[in-house]
Protein backbone atom coordinates (compact mmCIF):
# COMPACT_ATOMS: atom_id res chain seq x y z
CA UNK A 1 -88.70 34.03 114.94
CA UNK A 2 -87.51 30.48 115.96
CA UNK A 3 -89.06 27.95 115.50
CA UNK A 4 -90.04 24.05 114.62
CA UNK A 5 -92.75 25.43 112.32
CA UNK A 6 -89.98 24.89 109.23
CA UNK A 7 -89.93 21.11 110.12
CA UNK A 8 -93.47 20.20 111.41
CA UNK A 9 -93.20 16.95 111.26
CA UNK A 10 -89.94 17.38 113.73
CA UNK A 11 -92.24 19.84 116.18
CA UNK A 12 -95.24 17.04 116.22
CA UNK A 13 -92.36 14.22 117.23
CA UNK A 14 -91.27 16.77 120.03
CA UNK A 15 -94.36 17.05 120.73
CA UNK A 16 -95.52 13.46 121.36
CA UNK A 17 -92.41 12.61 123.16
CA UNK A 18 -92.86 15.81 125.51
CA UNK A 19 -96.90 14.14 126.38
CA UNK A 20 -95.14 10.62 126.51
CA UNK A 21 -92.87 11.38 129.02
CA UNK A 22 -95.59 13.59 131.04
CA UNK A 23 -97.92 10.55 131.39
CA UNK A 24 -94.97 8.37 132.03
CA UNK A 25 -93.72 10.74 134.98
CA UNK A 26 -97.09 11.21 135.97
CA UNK A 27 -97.68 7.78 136.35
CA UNK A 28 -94.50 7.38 138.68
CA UNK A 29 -96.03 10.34 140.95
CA UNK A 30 -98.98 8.66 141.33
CA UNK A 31 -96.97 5.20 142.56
CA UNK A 32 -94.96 6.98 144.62
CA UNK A 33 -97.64 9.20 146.49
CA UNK A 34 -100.14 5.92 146.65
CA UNK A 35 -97.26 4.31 148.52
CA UNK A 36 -96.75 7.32 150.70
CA UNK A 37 -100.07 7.30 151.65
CA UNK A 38 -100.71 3.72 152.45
CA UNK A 39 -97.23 3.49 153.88
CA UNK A 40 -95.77 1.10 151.64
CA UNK A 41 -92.36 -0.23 151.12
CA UNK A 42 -91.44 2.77 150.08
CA UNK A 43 -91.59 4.49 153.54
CA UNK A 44 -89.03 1.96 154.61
CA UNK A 45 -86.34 2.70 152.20
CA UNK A 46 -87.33 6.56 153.05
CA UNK A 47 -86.27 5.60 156.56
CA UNK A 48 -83.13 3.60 155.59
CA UNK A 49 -81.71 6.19 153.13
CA UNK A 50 -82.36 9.13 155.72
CA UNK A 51 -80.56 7.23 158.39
CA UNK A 52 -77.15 6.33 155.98
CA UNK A 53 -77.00 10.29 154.81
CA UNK A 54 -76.89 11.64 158.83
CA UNK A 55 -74.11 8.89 159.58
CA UNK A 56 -71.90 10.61 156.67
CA UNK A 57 -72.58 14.69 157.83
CA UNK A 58 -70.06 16.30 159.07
CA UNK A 59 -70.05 20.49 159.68
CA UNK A 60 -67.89 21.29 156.20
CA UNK A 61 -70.84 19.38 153.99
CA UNK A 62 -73.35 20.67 156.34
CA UNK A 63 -72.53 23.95 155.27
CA UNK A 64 -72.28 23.32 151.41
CA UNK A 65 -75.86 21.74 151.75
CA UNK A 66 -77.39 24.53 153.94
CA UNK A 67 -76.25 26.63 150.79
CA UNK A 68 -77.68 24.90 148.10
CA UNK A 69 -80.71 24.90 150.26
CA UNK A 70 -80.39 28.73 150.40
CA UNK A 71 -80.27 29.15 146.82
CA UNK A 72 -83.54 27.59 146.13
CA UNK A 73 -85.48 29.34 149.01
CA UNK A 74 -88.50 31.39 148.15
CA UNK A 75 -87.11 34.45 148.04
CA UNK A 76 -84.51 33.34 145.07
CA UNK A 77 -87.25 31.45 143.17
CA UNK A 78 -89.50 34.24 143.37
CA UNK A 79 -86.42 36.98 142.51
CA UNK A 80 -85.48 34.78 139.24
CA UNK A 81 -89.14 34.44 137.81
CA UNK A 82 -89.82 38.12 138.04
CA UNK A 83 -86.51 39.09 136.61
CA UNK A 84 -86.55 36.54 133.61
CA UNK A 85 -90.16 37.47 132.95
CA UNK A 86 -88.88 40.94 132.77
CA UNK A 87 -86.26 40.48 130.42
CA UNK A 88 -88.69 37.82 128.53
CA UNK A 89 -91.14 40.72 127.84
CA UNK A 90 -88.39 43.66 127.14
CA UNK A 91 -87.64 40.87 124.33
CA UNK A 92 -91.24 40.97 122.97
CA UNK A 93 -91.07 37.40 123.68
CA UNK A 94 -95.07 36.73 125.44
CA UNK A 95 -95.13 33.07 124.41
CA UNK A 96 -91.64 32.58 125.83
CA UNK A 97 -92.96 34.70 129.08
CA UNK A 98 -96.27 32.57 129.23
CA UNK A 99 -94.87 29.40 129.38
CA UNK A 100 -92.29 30.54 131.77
CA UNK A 101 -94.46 31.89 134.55
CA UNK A 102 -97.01 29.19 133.58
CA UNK A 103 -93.89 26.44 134.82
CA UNK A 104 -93.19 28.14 137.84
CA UNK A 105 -97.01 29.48 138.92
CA UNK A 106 -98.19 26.22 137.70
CA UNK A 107 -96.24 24.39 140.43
CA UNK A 108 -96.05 25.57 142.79
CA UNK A 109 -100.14 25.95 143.13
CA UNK A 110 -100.00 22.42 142.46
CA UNK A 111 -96.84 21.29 144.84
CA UNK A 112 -98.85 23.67 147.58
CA UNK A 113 -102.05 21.65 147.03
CA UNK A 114 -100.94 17.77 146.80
CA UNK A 115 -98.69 19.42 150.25
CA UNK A 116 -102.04 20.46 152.08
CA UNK A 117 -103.88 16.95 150.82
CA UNK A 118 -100.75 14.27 151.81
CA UNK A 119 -99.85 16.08 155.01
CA UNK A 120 -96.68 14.22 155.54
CA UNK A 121 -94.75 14.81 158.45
CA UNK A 122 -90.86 15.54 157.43
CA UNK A 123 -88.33 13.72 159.10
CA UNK A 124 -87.57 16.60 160.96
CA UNK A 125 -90.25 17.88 162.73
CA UNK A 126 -91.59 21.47 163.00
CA UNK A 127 -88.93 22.63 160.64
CA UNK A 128 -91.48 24.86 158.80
CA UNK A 129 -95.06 26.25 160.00
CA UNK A 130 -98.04 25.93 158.47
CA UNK A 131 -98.80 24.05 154.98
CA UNK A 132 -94.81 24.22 154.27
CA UNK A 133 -94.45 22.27 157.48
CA UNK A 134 -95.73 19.05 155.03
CA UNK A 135 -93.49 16.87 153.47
CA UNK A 136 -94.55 15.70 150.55
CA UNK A 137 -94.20 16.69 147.60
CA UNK A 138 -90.65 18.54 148.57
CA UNK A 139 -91.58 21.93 147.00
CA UNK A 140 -87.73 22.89 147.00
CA UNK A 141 -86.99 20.25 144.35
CA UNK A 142 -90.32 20.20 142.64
CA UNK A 143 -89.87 23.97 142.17
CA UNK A 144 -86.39 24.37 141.37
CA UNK A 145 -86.27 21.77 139.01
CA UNK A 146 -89.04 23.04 137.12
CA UNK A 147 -87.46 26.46 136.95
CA UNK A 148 -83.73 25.13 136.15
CA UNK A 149 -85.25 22.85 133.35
CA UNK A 150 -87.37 25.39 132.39
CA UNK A 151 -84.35 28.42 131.99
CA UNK A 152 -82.60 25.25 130.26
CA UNK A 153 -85.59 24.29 127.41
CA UNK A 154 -85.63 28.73 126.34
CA UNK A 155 -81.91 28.54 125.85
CA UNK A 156 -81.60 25.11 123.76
CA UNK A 157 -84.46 27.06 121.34
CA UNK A 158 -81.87 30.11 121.40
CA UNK A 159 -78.42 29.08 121.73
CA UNK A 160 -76.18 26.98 119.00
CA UNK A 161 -76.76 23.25 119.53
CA UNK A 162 -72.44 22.67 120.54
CA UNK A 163 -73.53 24.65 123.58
CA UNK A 164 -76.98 22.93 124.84
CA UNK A 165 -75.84 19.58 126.57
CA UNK A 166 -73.42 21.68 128.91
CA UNK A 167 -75.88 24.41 129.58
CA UNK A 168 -78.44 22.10 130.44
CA UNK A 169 -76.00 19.57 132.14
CA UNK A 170 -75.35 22.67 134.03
CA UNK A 171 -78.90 23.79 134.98
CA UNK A 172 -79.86 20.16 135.91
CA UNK A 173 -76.67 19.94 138.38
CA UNK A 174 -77.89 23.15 140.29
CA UNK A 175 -81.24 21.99 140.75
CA UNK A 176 -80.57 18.09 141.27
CA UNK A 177 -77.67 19.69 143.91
CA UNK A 178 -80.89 21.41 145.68
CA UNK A 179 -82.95 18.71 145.75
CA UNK A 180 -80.14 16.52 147.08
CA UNK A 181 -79.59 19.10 149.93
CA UNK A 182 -83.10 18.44 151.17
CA UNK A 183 -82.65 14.74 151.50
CA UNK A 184 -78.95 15.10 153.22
CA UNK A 185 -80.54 17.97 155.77
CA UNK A 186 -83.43 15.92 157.11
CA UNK A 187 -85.84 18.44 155.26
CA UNK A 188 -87.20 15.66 153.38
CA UNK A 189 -87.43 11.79 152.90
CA UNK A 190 -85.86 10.58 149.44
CA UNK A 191 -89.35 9.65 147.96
CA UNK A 192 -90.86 13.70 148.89
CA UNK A 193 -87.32 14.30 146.21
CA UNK A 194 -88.59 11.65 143.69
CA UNK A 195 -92.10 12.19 143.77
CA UNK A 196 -91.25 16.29 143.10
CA UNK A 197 -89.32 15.46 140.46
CA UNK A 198 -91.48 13.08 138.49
CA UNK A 199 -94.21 16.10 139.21
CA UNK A 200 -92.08 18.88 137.82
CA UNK A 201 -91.06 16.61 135.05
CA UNK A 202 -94.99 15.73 134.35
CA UNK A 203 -95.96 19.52 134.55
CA UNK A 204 -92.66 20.98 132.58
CA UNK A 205 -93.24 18.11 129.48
CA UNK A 206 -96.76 18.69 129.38
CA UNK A 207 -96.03 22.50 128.99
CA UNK A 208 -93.67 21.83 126.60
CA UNK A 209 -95.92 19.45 124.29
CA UNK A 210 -97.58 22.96 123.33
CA UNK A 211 -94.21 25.45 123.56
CA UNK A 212 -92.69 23.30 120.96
CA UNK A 213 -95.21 23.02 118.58
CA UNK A 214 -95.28 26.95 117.49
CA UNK A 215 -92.20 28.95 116.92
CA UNK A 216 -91.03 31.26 119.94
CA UNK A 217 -89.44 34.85 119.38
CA UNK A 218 -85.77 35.51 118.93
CA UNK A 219 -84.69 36.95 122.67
CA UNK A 220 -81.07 38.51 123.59
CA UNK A 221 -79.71 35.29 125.17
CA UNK A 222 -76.69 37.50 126.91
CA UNK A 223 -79.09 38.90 129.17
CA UNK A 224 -81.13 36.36 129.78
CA UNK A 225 -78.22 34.46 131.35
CA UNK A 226 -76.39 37.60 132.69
CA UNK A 227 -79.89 37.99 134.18
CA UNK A 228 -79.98 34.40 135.75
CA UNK A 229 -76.49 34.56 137.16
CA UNK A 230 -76.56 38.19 138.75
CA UNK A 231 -80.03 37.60 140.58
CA UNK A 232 -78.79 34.16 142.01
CA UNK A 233 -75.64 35.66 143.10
CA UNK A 234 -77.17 38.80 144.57
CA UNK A 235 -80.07 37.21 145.61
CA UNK A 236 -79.23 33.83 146.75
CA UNK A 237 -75.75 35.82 148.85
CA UNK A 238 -78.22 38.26 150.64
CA UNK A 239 -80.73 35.18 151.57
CA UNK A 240 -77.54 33.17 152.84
CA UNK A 241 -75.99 36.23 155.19
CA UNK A 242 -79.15 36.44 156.15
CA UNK A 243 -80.64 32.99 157.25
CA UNK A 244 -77.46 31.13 157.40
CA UNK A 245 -76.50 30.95 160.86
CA UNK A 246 -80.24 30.41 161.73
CA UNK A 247 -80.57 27.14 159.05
CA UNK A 248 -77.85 25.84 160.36
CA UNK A 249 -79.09 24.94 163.80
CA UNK A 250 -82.21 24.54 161.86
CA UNK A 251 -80.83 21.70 160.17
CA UNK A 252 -78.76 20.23 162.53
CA UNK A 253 -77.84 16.40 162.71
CA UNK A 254 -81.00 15.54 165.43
CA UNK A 255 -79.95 11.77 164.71
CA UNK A 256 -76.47 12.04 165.62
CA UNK A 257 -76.54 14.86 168.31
């Protein structure tokens, strides 16, 4: 078993700083989506920021985007969770398991639901149908960030510490990559990107306040990440040869065309 239960004192500090930052993120959701609403200032810079990305596309970035996009569609998220919960379980590891389909069920219920109750038209209209046709929060970066972050707080418990600040500077760079992707593709306006990541970040901490506080089972980290990196790649390839050429006249530049 690993653990902070050697060191309680350590685990309690984790702890409170995991609830600190959750209020504190929270609190910057709440600005952002109150100034969504009431179109505040905010909306403006939303308009200003979309406007300078479309003046720098060009069809070689266009296509690096599109696939970054790719990678965090549905079908990948939904691929990674089952597989990781999989090999979570085969490691007798519940808690670990719990609190990582608790991260990625968790929000996307809630990313769907603050969707359906803003109803915020994306910059590019009638990209999507139905509730994913909303704009804020961007459920792309609100649910790949959780699940990046998430992949990266199980490994720092597992792995020796010289290794965590690349492997989560790593995990953080794919999903901050994705969530840039929907700003430079019209999908979304820059605040729809902040406000899902100050959500994720207010969900993930507050999930981790309790994961940190009990010791977590000892899991074969190999597979875990040879786990990660075969279902992206298989996954996120097949999703790509098969919506590519369709996203990208999706996506195209409608401000510069």
């Amino acid at each position: 078993m690993l653990g902070t239960n050697k060191h309680p004192t350590t685990a309690n500090s984790i702890s409170t700083l995991c609830c600190a930052l959750s209020i504190a993120a929270l609190l910057l959701f709440l600005f952002i989506g109150s100034n969504v609403v009431n179109q505040g200032v905010i909306t403006q810079i939303d308009i200003a920021i979309y406007q300078t990305l479309q003046t720098y596309r060009t069809p070689t970035i266009d296509t690096i985007m599109i696939t970054f996009t790719e990678f965090g569609d549905s079908i990948v998220v939904v691929s990674t969770t089952i597989a990781l919960f999989i090999v979570l379980l085969s490691n007798q590891a519940r808690r670990t398991a719990r609190f990582w389909s608790a991260a990625i069920v968790g929000m996307a219920l809630l990313n769907s639901g603050i969707k359906n109750s803003v109803q915020r038209t994306r910059p590019i209209e009638d990209l999507y149908t139905g509730w994913s046709n909303f704009s804020f929060p961007s459920g792309h970066s609100a649910i790949n960030f959780v699940m990046y972050a998430s992949v990266a707080i199980i490994l720092i418990r597992q792995i020796d510490s010289r290794w965590r600040l690349p492997t989560i500077a790593t995990l953080l760079s794919m999903a901050f990559l994705i969530a840039f992707s929907r700003m430079y593709l019209g999908a979304h306006w820059a605040s729809d990107v902040a406000g899902a990541i100050c959500l994720g970040t207010a969900w993930l901490a507050l999930l981790s306040a309790f994961y940190f506080r009990k010791p977590v089972e000892r899991i074969n980290t190999a597979s875990f990440i040879q786990t990660l990196c075969l279902v992206l790649l298989l996954v996120g390839v097949f999703n790509i040869s098969q919506h590519h050429v369709e996203n990208t006249d999706n996506y195209k530049n409608l401000l510069v065309n």
